[in-house]
Protein backbone atom coordinates (compact mmCIF):
# COMPACT_ATOMS: atom_id res chain seq x y z
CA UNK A 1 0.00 0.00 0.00
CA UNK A 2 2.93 2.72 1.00
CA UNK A 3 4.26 1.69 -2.47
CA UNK A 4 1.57 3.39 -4.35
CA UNK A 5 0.78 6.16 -2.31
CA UNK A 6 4.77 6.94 -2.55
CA UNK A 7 3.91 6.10 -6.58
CA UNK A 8 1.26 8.85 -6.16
CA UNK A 9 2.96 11.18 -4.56
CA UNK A 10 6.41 11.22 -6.68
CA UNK A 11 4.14 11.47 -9.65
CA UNK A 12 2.44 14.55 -8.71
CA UNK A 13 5.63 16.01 -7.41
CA UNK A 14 6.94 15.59 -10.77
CA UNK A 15 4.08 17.34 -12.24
CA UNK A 16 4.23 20.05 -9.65
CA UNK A 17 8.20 20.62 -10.41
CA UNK A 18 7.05 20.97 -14.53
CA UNK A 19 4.08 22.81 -13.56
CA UNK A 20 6.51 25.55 -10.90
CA UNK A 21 8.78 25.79 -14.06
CA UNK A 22 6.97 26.81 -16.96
CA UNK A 23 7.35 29.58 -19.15
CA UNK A 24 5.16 30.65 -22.06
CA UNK A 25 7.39 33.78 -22.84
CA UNK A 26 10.76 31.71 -23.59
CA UNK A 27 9.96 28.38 -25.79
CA UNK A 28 12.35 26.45 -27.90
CA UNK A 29 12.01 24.59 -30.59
CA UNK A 30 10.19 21.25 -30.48
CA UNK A 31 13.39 19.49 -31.86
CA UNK A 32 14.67 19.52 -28.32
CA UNK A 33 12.57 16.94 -27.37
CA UNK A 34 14.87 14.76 -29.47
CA UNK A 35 17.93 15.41 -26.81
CA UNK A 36 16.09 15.19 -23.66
CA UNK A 37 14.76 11.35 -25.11
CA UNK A 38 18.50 10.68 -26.03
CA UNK A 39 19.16 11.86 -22.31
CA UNK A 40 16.33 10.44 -20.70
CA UNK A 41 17.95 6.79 -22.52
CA UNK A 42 21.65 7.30 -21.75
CA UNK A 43 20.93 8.44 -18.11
CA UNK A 44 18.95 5.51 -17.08
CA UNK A 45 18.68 1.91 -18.47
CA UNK A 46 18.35 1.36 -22.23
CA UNK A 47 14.64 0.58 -23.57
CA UNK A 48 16.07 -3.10 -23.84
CA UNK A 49 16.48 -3.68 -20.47
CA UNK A 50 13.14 -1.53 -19.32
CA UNK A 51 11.44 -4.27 -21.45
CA UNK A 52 13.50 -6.91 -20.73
CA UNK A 53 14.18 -7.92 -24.29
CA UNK A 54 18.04 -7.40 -23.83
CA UNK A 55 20.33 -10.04 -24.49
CA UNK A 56 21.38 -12.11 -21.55
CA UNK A 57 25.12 -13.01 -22.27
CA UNK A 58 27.03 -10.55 -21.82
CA UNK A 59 29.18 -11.28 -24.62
CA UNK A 60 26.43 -10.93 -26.92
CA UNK A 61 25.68 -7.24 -25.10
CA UNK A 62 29.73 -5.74 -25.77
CA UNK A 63 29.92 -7.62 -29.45
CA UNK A 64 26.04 -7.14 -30.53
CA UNK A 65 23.92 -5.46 -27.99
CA UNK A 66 20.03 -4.99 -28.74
CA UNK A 67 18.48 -4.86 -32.14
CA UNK A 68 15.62 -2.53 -30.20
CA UNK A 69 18.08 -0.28 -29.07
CA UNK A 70 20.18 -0.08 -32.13
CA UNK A 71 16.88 1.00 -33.89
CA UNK A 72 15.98 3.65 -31.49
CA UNK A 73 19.25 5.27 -31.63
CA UNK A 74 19.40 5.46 -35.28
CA UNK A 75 16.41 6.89 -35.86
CA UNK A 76 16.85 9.80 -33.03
CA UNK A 77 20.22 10.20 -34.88
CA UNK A 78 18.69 10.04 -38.34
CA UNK A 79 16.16 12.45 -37.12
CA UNK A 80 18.86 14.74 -35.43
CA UNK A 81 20.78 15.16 -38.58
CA UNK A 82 17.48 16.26 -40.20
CA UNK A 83 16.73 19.09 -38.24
CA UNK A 84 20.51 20.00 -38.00
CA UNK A 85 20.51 20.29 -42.05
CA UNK A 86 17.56 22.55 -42.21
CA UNK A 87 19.69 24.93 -39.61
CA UNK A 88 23.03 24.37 -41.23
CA UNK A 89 24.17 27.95 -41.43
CA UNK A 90 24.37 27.83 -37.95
CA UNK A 91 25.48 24.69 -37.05
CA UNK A 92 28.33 25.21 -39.97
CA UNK A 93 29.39 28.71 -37.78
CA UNK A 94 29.51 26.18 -34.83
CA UNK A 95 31.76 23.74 -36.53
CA UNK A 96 34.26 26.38 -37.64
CA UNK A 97 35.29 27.03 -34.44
CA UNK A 98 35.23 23.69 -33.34
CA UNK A 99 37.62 22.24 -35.37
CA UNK A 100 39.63 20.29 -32.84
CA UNK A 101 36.19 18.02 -32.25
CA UNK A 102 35.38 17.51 -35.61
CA UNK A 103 39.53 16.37 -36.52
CA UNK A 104 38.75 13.53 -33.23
CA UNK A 105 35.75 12.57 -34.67
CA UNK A 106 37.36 12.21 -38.08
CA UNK A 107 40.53 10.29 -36.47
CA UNK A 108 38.30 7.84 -34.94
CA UNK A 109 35.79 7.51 -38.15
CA UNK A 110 39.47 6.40 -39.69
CA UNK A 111 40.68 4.50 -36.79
CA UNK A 112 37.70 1.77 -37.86
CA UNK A 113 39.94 0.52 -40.87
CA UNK A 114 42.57 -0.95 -38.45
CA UNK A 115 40.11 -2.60 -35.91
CA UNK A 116 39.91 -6.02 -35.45
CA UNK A 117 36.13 -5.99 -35.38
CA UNK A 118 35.37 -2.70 -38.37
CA UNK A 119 31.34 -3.93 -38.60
CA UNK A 120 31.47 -3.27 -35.08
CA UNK A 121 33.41 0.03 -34.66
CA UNK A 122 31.71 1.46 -37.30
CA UNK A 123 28.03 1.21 -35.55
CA UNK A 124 29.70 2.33 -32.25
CA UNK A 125 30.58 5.49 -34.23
CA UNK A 126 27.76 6.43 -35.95
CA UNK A 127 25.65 5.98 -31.66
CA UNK A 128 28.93 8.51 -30.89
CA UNK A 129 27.78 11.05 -33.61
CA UNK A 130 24.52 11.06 -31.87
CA UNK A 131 26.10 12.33 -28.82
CA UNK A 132 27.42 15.54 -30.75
CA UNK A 133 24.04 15.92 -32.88
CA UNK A 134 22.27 16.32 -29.57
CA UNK A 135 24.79 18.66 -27.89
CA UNK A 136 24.33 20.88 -31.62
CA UNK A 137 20.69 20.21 -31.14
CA UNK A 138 20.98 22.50 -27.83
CA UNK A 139 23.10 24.62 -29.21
CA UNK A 140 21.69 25.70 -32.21
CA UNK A 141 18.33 26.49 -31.22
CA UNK A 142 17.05 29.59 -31.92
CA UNK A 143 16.83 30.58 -27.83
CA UNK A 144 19.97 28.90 -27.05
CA UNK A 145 19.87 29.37 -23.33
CA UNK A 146 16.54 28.63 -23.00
CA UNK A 147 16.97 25.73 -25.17
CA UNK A 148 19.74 24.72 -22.43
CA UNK A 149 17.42 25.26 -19.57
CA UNK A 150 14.64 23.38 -20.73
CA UNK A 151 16.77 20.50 -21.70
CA UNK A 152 18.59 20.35 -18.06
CA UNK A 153 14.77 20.61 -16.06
CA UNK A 154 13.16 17.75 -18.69
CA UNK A 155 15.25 15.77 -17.62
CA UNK A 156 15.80 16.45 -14.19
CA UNK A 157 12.57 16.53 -12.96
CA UNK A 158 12.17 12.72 -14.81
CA UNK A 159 15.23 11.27 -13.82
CA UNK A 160 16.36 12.01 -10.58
CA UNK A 161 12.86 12.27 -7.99
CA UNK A 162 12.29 8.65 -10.00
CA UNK A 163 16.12 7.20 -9.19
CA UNK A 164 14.86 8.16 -5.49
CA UNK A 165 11.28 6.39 -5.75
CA UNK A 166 12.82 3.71 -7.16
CA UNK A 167 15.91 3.25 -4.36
CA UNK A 168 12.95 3.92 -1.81
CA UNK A 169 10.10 1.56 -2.55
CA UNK A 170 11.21 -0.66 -5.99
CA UNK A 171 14.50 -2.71 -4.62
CA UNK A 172 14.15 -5.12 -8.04
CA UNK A 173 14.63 -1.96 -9.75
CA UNK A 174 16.18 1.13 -7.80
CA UNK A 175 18.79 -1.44 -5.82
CA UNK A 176 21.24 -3.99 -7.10
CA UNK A 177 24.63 -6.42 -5.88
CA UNK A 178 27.33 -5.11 -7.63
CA UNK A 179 29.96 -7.88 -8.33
CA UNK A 180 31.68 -8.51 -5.13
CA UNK A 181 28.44 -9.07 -3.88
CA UNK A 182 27.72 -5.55 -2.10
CA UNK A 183 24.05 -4.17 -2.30
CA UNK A 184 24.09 -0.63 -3.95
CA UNK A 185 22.05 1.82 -5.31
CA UNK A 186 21.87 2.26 -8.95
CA UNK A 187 18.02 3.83 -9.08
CA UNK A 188 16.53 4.20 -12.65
CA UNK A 189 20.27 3.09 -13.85
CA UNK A 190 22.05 0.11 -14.20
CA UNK A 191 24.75 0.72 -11.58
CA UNK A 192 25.99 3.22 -8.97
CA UNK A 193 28.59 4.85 -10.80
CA UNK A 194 25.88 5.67 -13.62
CA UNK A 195 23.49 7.04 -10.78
CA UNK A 196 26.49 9.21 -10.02
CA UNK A 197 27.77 10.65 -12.99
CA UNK A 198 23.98 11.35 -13.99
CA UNK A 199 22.93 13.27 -11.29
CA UNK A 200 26.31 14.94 -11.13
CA UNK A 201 25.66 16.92 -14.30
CA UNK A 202 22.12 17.24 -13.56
CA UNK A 203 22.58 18.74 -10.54
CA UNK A 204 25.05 21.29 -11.43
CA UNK A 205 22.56 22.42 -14.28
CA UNK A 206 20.34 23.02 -11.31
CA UNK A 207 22.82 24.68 -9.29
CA UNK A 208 23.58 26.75 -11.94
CA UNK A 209 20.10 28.05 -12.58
CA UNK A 210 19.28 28.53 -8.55
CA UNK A 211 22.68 31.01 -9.47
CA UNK A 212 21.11 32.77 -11.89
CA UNK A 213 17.90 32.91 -10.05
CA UNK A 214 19.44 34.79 -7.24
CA UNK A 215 21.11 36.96 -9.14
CA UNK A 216 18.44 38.16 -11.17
CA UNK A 217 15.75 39.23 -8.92
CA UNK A 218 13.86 41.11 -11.53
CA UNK A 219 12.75 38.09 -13.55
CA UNK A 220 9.03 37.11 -13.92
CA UNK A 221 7.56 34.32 -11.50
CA UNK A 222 11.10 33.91 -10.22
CA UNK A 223 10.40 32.69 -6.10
CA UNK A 224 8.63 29.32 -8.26
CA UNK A 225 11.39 28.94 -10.74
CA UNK A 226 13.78 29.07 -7.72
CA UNK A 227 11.35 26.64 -5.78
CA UNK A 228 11.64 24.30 -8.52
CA UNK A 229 15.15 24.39 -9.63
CA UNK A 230 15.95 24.31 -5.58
CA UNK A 231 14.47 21.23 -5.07
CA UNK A 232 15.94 19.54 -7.64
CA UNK A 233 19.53 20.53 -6.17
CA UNK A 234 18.59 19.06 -2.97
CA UNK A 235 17.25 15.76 -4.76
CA UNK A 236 20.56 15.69 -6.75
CA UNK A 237 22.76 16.15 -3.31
CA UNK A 238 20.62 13.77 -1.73
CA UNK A 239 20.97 11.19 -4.62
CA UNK A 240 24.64 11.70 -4.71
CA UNK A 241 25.13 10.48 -1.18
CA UNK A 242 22.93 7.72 -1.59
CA UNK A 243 24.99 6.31 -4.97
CA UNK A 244 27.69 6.69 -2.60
CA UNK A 245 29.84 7.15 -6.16
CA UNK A 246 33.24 8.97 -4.62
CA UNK A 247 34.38 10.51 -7.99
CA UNK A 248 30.81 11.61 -8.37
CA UNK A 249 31.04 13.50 -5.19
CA UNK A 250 34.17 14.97 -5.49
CA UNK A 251 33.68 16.55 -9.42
CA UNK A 252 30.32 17.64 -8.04
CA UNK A 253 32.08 19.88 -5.28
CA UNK A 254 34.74 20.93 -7.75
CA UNK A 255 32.35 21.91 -9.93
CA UNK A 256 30.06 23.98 -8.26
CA UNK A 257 33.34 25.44 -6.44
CA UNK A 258 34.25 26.86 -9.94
CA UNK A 259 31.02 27.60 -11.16
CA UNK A 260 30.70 30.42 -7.65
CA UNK A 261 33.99 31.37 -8.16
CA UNK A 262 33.41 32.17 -11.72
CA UNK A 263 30.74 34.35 -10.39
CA UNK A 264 32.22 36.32 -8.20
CA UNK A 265 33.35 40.34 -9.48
CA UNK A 266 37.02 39.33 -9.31
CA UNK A 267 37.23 36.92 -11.97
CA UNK A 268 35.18 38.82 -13.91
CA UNK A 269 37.36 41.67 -13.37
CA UNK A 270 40.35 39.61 -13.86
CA UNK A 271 40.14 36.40 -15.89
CA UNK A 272 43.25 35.07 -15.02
CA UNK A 273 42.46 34.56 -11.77
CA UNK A 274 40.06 31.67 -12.64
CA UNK A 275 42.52 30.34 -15.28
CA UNK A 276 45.04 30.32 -12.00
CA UNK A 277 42.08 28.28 -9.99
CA UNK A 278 41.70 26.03 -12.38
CA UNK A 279 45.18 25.12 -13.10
CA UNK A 280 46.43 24.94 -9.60
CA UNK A 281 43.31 21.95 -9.02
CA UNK A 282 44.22 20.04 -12.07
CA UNK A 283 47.92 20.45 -11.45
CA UNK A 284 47.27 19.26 -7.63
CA UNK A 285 45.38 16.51 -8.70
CA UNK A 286 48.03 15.36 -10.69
CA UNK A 287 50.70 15.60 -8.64
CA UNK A 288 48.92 14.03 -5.70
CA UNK A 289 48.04 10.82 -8.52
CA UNK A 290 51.88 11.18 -9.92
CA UNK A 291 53.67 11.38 -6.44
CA UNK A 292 51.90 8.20 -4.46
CA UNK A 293 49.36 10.47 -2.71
CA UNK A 294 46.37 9.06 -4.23
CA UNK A 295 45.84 5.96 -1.41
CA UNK A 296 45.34 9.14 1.24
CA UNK A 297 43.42 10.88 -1.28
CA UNK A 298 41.31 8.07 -1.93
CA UNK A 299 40.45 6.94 1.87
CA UNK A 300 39.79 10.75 2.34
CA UNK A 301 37.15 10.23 -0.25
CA UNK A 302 36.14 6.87 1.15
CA UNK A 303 37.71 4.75 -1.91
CA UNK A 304 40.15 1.79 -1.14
CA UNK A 305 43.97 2.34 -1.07
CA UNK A 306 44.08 0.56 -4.84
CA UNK A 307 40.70 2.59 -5.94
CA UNK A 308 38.37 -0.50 -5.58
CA UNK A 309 40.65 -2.31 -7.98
CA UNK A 310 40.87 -0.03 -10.25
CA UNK A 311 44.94 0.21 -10.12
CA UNK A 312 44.97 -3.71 -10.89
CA UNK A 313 42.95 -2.99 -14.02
CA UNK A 314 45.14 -0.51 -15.22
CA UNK A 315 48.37 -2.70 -14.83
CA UNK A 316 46.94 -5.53 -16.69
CA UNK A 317 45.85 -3.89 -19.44
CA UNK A 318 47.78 -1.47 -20.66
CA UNK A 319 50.65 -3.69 -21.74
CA UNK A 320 47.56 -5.44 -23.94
CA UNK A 321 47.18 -2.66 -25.90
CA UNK A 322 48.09 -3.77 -29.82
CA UNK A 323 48.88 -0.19 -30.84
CA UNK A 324 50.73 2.62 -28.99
CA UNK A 325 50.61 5.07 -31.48
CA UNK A 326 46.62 4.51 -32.87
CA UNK A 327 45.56 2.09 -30.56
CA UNK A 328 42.83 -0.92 -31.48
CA UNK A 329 40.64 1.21 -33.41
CA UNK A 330 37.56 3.27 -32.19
CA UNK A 331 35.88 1.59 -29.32
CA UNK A 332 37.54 -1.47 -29.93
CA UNK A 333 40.11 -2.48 -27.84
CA UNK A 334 37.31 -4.93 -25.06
CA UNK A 335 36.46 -7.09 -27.98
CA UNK A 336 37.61 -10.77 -28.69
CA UNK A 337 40.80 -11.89 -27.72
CA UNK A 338 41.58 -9.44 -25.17
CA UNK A 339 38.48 -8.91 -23.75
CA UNK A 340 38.75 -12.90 -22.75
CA UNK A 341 42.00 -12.57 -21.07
CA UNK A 342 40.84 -9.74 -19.18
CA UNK A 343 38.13 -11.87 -17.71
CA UNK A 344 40.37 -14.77 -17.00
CA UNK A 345 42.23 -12.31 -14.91
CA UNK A 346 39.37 -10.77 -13.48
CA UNK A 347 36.56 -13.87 -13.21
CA UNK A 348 34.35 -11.48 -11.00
CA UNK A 349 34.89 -8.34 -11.66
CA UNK A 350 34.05 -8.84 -15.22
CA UNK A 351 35.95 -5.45 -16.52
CA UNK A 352 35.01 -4.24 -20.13
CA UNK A 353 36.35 -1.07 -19.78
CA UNK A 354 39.36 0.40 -18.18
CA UNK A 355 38.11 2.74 -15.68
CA UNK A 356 39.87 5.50 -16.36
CA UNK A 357 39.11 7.92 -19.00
CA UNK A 358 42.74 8.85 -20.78
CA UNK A 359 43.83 4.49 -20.39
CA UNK A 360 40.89 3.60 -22.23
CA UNK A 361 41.40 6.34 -24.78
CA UNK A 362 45.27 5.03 -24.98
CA UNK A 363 43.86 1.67 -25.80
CA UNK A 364 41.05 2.50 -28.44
CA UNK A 365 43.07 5.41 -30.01
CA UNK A 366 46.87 5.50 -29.05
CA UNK A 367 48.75 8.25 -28.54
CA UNK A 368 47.15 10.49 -31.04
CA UNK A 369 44.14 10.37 -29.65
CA UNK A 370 45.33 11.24 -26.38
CA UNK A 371 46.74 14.55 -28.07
CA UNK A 372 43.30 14.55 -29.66
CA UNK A 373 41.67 14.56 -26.64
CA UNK A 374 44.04 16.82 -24.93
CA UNK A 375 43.43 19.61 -28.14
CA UNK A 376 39.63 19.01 -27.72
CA UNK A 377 39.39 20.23 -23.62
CA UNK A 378 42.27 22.93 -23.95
CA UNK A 379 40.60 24.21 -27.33
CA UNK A 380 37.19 24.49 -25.49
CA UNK A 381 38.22 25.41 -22.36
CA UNK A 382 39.97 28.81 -24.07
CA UNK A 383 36.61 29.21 -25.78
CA UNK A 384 34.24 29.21 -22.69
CA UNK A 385 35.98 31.55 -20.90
CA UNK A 386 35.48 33.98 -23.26
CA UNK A 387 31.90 34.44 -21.71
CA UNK A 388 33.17 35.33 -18.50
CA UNK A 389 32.29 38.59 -19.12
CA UNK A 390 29.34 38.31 -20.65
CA UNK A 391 27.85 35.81 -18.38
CA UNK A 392 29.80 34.36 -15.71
CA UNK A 393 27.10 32.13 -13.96
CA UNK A 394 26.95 30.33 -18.00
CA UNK A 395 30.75 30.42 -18.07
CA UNK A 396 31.23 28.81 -14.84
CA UNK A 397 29.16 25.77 -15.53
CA UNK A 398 30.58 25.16 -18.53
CA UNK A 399 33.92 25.59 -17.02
CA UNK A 400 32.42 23.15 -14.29
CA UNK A 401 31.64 20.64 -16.67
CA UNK A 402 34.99 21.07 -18.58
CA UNK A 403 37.30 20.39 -15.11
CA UNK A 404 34.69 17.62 -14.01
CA UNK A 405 35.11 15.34 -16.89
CA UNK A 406 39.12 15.80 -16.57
CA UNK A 407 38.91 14.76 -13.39
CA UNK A 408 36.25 12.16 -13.52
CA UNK A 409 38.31 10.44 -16.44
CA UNK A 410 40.99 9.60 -13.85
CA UNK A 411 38.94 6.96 -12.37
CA UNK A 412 35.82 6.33 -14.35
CA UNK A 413 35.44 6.59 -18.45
CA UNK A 414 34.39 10.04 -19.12
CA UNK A 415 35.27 10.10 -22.91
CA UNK A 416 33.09 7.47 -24.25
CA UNK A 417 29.76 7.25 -26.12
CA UNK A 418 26.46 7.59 -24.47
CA UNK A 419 27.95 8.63 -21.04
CA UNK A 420 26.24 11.22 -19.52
CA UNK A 421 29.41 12.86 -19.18
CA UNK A 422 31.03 13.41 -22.50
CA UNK A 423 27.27 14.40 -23.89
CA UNK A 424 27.85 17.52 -21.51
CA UNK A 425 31.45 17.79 -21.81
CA UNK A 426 30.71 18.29 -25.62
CA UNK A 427 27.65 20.49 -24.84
CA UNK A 428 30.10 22.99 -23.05
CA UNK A 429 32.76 22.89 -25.76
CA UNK A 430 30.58 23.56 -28.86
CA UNK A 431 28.03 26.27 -26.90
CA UNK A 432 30.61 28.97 -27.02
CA UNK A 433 30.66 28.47 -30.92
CA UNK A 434 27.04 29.75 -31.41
CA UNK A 435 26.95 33.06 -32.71
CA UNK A 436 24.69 33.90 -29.89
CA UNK A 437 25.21 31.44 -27.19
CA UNK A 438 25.66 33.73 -23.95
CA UNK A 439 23.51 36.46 -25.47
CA UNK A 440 20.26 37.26 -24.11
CA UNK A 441 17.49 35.51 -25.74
CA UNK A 442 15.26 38.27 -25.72
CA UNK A 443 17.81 39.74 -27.86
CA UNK A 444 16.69 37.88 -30.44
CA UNK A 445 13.32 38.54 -30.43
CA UNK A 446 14.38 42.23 -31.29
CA UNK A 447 13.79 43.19 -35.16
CA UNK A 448 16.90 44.17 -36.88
CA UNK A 449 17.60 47.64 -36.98
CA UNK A 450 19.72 49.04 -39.91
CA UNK A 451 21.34 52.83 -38.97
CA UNK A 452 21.84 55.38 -41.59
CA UNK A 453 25.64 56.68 -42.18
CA UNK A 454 26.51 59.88 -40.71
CA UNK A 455 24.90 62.12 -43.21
CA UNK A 456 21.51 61.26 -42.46
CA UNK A 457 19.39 62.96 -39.91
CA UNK A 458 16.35 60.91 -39.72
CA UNK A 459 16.35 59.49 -36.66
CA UNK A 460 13.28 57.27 -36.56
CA UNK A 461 13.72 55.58 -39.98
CA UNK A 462 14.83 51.87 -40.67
CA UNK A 463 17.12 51.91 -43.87
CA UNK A 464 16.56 48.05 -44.93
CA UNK A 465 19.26 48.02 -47.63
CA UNK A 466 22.24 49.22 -45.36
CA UNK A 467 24.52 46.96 -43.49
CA UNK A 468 23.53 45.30 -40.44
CA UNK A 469 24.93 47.07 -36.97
CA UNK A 470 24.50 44.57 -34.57
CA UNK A 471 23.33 45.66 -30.86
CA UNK A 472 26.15 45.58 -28.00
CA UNK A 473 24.86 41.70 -26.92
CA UNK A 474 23.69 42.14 -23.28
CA UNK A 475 24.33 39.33 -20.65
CA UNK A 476 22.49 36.26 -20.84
CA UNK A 477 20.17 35.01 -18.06
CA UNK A 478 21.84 35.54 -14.33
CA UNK A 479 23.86 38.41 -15.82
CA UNK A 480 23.55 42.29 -15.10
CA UNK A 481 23.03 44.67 -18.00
């Protein structure tokens, strides 16, 4: 009986969270609902397993996987590239200055010639594309930021009050063993460390927009938006703790450390001092990992000395790798041969990938796509902090999600397809290419306004046939004009 009512209730707190953040003035296009589907699939289980039609070897899940699923992801990748095409001015201005993503891309399209398994690396590609037409998706929209909004609160309000229903009162579902036998919580996911990284970039999205909330006390209806967007923060804290996923944690409070730093007057005054932040945590973080600090690090964080085996893992497989310099070929280094030593060596643990980020980039791409890689983050990371100025609340999460995926991918895979994670790492790198990502969109709702050259003395005209003089772009939502 309690299991209902709680049904009940988490139901109609859903609604009420949708309901406390609308907002007829601001819509985006109805081609977002493509992104928030992709998200609402990557973040939890995939339909497969909801209807319990997946594949029940495992080796048939890493060589094969679904049939179901491989449909559904082509067509909301099929469908993505439609609606990209008919905006393709902008998403070509977007490309430009992405370069460095579309030359990884490219390097891993061509990386599929020397893989053992090409059939195989070639449909893992085309599911990674989908990852980038979503993020351009976003981006492109004709109200950008609100385009970002309503994709971050979609999802939000779906995914994480239902991980927490589920954990609560559905153990088959919201609560599994992990493989040394340990009950955990992996709510509408498959395991913890997916519960984690979800709700991680969830809830700085929501931590962001309680920022901007606070700042900007003259927008419309704004005590219910900051109801709404408040109580998803304190869902996604609350979740956090109860995947008890320590890398989660720990890029969640770096994170939102650099997205209120990046708010505060004195980085937007001086830039360089958040460049400074920044590179004094990813430097310590190294040097702590590079010097033998990382057993204290990790019982600080409640990990094992060894990182729950991760530090085994990494021994045992790097020497496997076939290729130093190109690696196996995209996303195919846990296939065949290997992939059946690996579980000879590790009969419990089961590993098919190599938790950690830059090891199992090594192994699927070499050393050039570690470079790759390396070009992709610093490239993007120069880029977002460009809207410091403009808007730092925007800059700082996107800065937040840029440092959290560097330091998630020391322990967990952040640059792989359909994780949670590299859909928003992307997401921050390509927004600062949109012509007016970080502008207000009200600005855009303003008609064009063509000024007459100096000899003219009407002042109330509009001269259609002279060049366009674009207003001074005002900041974007949480910023002050």
């Amino acid at each position: 009986m309690m299991t209902q009512i709680a049904t009940v209730v988490y139901t109609l707190g859903i609604v009420g969270l949708f309901w406390l953040d609308r907002d007829s003035k601001l819509q985006p296009s109805k081609a977002l609902w493509l992104p928030v589907i992709w998200l609402l699939i990557v973040g939890s289980r995939p339909v497969s397993v909801w209807l319990n039609l997946a594949p029940s070897n495992p080796r048939d899940v890493i060589l094969e996987g679904s049939p179901i699923d491989a449909f559904l992801f082509t067509a909301l990748v099929a469908t993505g590239v439609l609606v990209l095409f008919g905006r393709r001015k902008r998403v070509g201005s977007v490309l430009r200055t992405n370069w460095p993503i579309m030359l990884y891309f490219g390097f891993c399209l061509v990386s599929v010639l020397w893989s053992d398994f090409p059939d195989v690396a070639a449909k893992r590609w085309t599911k990674a594309i989908g990852d980038l037409v979503m993020a351009l998706i976003v981006v492109t929209d004709v109200r950008p930021t609100a385009a970002l909004t309503r994709f971050l609160s979609r999802t939000g309000f779906v995914l994480l009050p239902l991980s927490v229903l589920f954990i609560k009162y559905y153990d088959h579902f919201g609560r599994a063993y992990d493989a040394f036998g340990m009950a955990v919580n992996v709510g509408v996911t498959t395991n913890k460390n997916s519960l984690g990284v979800v709700t991680l970039v969830l809830s700085l999205g929501a931590l962001w927009r309680v920022l901007v909330l606070l700042r900007d006390k003259g927008q419309a209806d704004r005590r219910r938006h900051l109801l709404a967007q408040g109580a998803l923060l304190l869902i996604g804290v609350y979740l956090l703790t109860l995947a008890h996923s320590a890398t989660s944690g720990v890029c969640f409070v770096l994170g939102a450390g650099l997205m209120v730093a990046a708010t505060l007057p004195v980085m937007r005054r001086r830039p360089a001092a958040l460049h400074t932040l920044v590179l004094v945590i990813l430097v310590g973080a190294s040097l702590v990992v590079l010097f033998g600090g990382n057993a204290a690090v990790a019982h600080a964080v409640g990990r094992q000395s060894d990182l729950t085996g991760r530090t085994a893992i990494w021994d045992a497989v790097i020497p496997l790798a076939p290729n130093p310099l190109v690696g196996a070929g995209f996303e195919s280094f846990w296939l065949g041969p290997r992939l059946e030593k690996m579980w000879r060596l590790f009969p419990v643990f089961l590993p098919n990938e190599a938790h950690n980020g830059y090891i199992e980039t090594y192994l699927n791409l070499g050393w050039v796509g570690l470079i790759l890689i390396a070009l992709v983050l610093i490239s993007g990371y120069r880029r977002i902090t460009k809207l410091l100025r403009n808007d730092p609340a925007l800059c700082g999460l996107m800065v937040g999600y840029v440092a959290a995926a560097a330091v998630y991918s020391v322990t967990e895979v952040g640059f792989r397809l359909l994780n949670p994670m590299w859909l928003f790492l992307l997401l921050a790198i390509v927004a600062p290419g949109g012509k007016w990502f970080g502008v207000s969109d009200s600005l855009r709702e303003q008609p064009v306004r063509r000024y007459a050259p100096v000899g003219f003395r009407s002042k109330a005209r509009v001269y259609p046939n002279l060049p366009e003089t674009p207003p001074r772009p005002v900041v974007s939502l949480g910023g002050r004009n």
